[in-house]
N, C-alpha and C. Protein backbone atom coordinates (compact mmCIF):
# COMPACT_ATOMS: atom_id res chain seq x y z
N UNK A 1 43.53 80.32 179.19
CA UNK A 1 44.43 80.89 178.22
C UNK A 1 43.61 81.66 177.18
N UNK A 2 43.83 82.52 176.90
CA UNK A 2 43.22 83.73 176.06
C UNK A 2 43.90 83.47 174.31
N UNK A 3 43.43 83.35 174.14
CA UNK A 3 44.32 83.32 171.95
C UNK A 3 43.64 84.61 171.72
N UNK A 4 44.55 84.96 171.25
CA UNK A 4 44.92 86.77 170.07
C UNK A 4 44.34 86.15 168.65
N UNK A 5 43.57 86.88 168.33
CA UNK A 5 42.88 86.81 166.97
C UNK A 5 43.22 88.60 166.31
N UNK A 6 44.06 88.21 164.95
CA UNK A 6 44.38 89.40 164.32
C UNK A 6 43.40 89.85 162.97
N UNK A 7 42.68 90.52 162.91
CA UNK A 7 41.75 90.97 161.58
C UNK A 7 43.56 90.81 160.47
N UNK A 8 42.45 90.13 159.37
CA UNK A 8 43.73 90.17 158.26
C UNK A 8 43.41 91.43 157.34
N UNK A 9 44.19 91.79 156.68
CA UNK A 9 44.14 93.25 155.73
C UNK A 9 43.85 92.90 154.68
N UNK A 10 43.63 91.39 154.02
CA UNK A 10 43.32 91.13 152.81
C UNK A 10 44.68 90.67 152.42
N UNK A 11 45.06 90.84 152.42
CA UNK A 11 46.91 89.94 151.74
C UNK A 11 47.57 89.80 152.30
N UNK A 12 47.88 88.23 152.76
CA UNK A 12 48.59 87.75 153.85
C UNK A 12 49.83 88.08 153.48
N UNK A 13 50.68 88.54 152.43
CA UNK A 13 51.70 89.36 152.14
C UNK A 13 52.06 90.12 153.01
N UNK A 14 50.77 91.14 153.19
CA UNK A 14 51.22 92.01 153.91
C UNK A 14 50.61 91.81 155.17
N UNK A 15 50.17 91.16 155.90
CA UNK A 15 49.84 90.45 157.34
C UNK A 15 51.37 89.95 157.61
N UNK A 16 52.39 89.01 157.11
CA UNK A 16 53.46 88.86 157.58
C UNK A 16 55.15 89.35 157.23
N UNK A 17 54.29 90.59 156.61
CA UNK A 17 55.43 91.71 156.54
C UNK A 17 56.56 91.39 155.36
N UNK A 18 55.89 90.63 154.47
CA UNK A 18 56.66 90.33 153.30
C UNK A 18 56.76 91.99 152.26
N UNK A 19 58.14 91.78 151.86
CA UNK A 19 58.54 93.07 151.11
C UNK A 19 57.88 92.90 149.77
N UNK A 20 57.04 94.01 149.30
CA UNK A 20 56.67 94.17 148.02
C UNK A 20 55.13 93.29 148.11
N UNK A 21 54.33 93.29 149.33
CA UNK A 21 53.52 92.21 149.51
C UNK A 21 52.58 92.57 148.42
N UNK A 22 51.90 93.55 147.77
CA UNK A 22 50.82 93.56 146.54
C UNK A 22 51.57 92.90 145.71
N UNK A 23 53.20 93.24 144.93
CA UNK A 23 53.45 92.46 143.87
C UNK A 23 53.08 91.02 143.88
N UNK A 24 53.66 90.51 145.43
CA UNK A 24 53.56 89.12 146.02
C UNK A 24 52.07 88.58 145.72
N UNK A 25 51.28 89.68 145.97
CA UNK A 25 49.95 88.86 146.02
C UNK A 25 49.36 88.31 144.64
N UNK A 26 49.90 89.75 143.51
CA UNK A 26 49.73 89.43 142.15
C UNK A 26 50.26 87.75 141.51
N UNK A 27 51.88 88.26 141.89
CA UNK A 27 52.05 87.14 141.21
C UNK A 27 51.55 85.80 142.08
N UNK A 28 51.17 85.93 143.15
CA UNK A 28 50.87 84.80 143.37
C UNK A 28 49.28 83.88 142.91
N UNK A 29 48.57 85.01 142.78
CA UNK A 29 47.12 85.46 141.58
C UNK A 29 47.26 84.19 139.99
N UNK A 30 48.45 84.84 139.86
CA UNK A 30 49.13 85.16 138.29
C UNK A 30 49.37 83.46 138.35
N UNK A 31 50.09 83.00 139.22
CA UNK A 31 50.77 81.72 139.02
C UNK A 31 49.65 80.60 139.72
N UNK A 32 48.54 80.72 140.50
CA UNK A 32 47.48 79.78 140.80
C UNK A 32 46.65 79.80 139.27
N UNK A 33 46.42 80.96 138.42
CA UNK A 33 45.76 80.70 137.09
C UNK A 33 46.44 79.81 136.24
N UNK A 34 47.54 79.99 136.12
CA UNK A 34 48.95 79.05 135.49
C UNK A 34 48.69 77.87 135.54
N UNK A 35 48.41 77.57 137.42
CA UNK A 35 48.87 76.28 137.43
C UNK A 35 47.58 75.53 136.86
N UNK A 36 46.47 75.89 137.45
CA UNK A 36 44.84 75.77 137.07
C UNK A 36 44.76 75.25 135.98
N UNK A 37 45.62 76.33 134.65
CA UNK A 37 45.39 75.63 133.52
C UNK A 37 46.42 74.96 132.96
N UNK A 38 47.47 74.86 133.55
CA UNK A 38 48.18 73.27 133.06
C UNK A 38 47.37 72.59 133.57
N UNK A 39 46.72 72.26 135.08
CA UNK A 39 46.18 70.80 134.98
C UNK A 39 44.92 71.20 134.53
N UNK A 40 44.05 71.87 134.01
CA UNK A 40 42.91 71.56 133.01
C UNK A 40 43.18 71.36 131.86
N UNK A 41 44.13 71.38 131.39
CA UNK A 41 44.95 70.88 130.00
C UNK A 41 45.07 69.83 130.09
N UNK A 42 45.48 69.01 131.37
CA UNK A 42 45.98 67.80 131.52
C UNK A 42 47.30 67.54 130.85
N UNK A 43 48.33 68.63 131.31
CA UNK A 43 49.69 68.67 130.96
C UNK A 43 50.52 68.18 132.35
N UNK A 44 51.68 67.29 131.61
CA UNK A 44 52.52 66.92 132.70
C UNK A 44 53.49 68.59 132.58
N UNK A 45 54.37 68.55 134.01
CA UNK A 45 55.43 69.59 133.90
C UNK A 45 56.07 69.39 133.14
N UNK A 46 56.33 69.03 132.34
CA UNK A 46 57.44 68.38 131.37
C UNK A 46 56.77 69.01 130.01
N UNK A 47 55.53 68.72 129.77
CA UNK A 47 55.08 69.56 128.68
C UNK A 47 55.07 70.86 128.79
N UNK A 48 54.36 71.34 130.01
CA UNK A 48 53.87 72.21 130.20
C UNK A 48 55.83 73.52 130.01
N UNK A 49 56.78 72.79 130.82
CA UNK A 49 58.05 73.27 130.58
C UNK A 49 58.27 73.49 128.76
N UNK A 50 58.12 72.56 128.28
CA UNK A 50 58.54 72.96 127.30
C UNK A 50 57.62 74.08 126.48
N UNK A 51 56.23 74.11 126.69
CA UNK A 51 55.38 75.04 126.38
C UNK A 51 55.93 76.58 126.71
N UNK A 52 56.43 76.23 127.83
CA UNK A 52 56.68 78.14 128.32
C UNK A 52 58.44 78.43 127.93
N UNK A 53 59.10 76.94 127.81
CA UNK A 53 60.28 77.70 127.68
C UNK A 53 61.15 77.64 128.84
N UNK A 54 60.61 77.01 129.51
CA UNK A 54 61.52 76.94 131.09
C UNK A 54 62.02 75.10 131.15
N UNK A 55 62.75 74.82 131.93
CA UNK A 55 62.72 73.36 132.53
C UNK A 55 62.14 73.07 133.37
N UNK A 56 61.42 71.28 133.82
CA UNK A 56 60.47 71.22 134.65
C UNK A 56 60.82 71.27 135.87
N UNK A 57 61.65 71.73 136.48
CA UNK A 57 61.87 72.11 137.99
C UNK A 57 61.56 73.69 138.28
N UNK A 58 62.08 74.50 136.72
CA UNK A 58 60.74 76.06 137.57
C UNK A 58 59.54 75.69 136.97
N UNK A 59 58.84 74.72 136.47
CA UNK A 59 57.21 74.56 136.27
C UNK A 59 56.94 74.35 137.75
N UNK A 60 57.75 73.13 138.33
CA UNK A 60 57.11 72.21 139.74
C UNK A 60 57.20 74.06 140.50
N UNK A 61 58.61 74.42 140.81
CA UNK A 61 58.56 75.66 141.34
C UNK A 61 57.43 76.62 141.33
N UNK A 62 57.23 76.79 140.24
CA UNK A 62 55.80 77.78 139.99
C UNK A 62 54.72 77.00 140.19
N UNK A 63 54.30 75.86 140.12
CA UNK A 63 52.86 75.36 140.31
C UNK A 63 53.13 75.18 141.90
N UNK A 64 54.34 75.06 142.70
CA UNK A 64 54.35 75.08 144.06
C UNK A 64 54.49 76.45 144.89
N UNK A 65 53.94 77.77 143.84
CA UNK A 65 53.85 78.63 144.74
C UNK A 65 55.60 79.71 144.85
N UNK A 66 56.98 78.89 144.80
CA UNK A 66 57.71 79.23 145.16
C UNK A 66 58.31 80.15 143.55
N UNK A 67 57.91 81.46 143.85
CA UNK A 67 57.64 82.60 142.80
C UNK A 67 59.34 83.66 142.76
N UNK A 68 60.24 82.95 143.02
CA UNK A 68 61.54 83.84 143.69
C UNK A 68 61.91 83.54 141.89
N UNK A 69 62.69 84.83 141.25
CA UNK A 69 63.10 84.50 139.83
C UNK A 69 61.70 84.19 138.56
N UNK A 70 60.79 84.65 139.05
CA UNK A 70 59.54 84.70 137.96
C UNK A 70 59.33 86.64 138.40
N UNK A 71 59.48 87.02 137.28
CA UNK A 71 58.92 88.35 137.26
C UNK A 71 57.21 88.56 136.79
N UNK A 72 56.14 89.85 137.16
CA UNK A 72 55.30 89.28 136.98
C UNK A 72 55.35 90.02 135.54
N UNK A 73 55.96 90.03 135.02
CA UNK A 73 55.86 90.07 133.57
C UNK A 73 55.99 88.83 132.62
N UNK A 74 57.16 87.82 133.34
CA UNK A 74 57.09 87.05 132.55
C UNK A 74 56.09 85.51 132.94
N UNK A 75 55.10 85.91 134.26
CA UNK A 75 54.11 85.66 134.44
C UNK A 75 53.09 85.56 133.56
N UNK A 76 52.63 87.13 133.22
CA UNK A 76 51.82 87.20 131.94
C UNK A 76 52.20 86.52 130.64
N UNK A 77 53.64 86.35 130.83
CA UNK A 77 54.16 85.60 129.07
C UNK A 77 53.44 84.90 129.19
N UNK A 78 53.77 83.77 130.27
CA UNK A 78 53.46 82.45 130.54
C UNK A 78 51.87 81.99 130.12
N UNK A 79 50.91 83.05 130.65
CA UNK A 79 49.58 82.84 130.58
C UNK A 79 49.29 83.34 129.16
N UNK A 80 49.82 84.02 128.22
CA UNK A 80 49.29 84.34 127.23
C UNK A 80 49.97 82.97 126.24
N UNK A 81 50.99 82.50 126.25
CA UNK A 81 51.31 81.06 125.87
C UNK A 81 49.95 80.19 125.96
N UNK A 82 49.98 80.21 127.37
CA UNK A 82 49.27 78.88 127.66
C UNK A 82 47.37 79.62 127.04
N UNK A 83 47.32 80.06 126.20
CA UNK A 83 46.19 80.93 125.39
C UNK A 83 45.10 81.99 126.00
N UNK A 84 45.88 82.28 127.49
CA UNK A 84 44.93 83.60 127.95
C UNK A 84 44.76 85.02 127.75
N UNK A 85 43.88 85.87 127.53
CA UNK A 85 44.09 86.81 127.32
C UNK A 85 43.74 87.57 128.32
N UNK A 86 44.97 88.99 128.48
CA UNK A 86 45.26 89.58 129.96
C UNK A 86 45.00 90.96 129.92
N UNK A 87 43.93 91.66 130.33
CA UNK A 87 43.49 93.14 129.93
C UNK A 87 44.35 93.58 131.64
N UNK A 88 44.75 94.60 131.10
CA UNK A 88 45.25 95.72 132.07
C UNK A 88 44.90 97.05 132.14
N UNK A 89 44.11 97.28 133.25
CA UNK A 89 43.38 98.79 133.30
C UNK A 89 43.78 99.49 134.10
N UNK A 90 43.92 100.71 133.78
CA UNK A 90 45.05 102.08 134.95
C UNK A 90 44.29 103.09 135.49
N UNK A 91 43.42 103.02 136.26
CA UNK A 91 42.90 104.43 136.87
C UNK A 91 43.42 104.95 137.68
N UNK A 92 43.16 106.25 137.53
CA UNK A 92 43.47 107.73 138.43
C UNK A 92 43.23 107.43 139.87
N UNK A 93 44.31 107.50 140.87
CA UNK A 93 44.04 107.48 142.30
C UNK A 93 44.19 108.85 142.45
N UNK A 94 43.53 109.96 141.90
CA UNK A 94 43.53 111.03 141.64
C UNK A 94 42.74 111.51 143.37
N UNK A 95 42.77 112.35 144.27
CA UNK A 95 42.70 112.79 145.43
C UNK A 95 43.09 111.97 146.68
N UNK A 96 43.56 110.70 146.41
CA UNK A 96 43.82 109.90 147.68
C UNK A 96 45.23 110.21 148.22
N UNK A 97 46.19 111.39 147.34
CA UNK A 97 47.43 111.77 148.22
C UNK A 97 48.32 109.90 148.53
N UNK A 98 48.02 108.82 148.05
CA UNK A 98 48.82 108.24 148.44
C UNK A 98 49.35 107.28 147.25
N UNK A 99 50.20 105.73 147.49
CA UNK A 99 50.31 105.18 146.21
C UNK A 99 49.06 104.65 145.88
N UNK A 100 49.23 104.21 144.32
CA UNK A 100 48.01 103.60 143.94
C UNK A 100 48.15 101.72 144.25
N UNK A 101 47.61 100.49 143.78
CA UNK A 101 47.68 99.01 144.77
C UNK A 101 47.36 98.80 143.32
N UNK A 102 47.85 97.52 143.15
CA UNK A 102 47.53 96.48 142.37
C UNK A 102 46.67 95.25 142.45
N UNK A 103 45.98 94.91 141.87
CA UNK A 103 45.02 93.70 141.93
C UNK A 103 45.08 92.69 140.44
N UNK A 104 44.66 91.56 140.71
CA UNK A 104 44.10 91.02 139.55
C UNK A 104 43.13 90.03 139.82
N UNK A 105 42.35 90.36 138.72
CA UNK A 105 40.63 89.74 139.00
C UNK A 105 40.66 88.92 137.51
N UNK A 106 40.66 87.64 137.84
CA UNK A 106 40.34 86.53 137.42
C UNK A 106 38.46 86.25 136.79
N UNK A 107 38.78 85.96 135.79
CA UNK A 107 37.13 85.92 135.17
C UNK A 107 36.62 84.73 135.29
């Protein structure tokens, strides 16, 4: 029996054909830093809920990944609450004729 091995493109987003897969990958970026630092805080969901403003079933939601109803804007709220600070830089995809991609790089 032979197994198919597929090169991945870098974001399994878009390896299984999920819609909007860069946003997907962001926020999913966005919400592993989140969760990181509630538990280096050593916050229960329950604090950590009341910290952002949500109840602790979208904390468990968001520290479990499941990102449906989090915009990644109010992603960034979340992390600038919890005391991070979030630089956003815009360069020119100036001759590539196509769209420009989103990333976020974690320090």
């Amino acid at each position: 029996m032979t197994k198919r091995v597929t090169q991945s493109s870098g974001n399994v987003f878009a390896d299984i054909g999920t819609r909007n897969p860069e946003e997907a990958l962001v926020k999913a970026k966005l919400a592993r830093v989140i969760a990181r630092t509630i538990e280096a805080n050593d916050m229960t969901q329950q604090e950590a809920a009341d910290l952002l403003g949500i109840d602790q079933p979208r904390v468990s939601n968001l520290v479990r990944g499941k990102l449906a109803g989090f915009s990644i804007d109010r992603l960034f709220r979340f992390l600038t609450v919890l005391g991070s600070d979030i630089e956003i830089v815009v360069t020119d995809s100036a001759g590539r004729n196509k769209p420009g991609h989103m990333k976020v790089a974690v320090a």
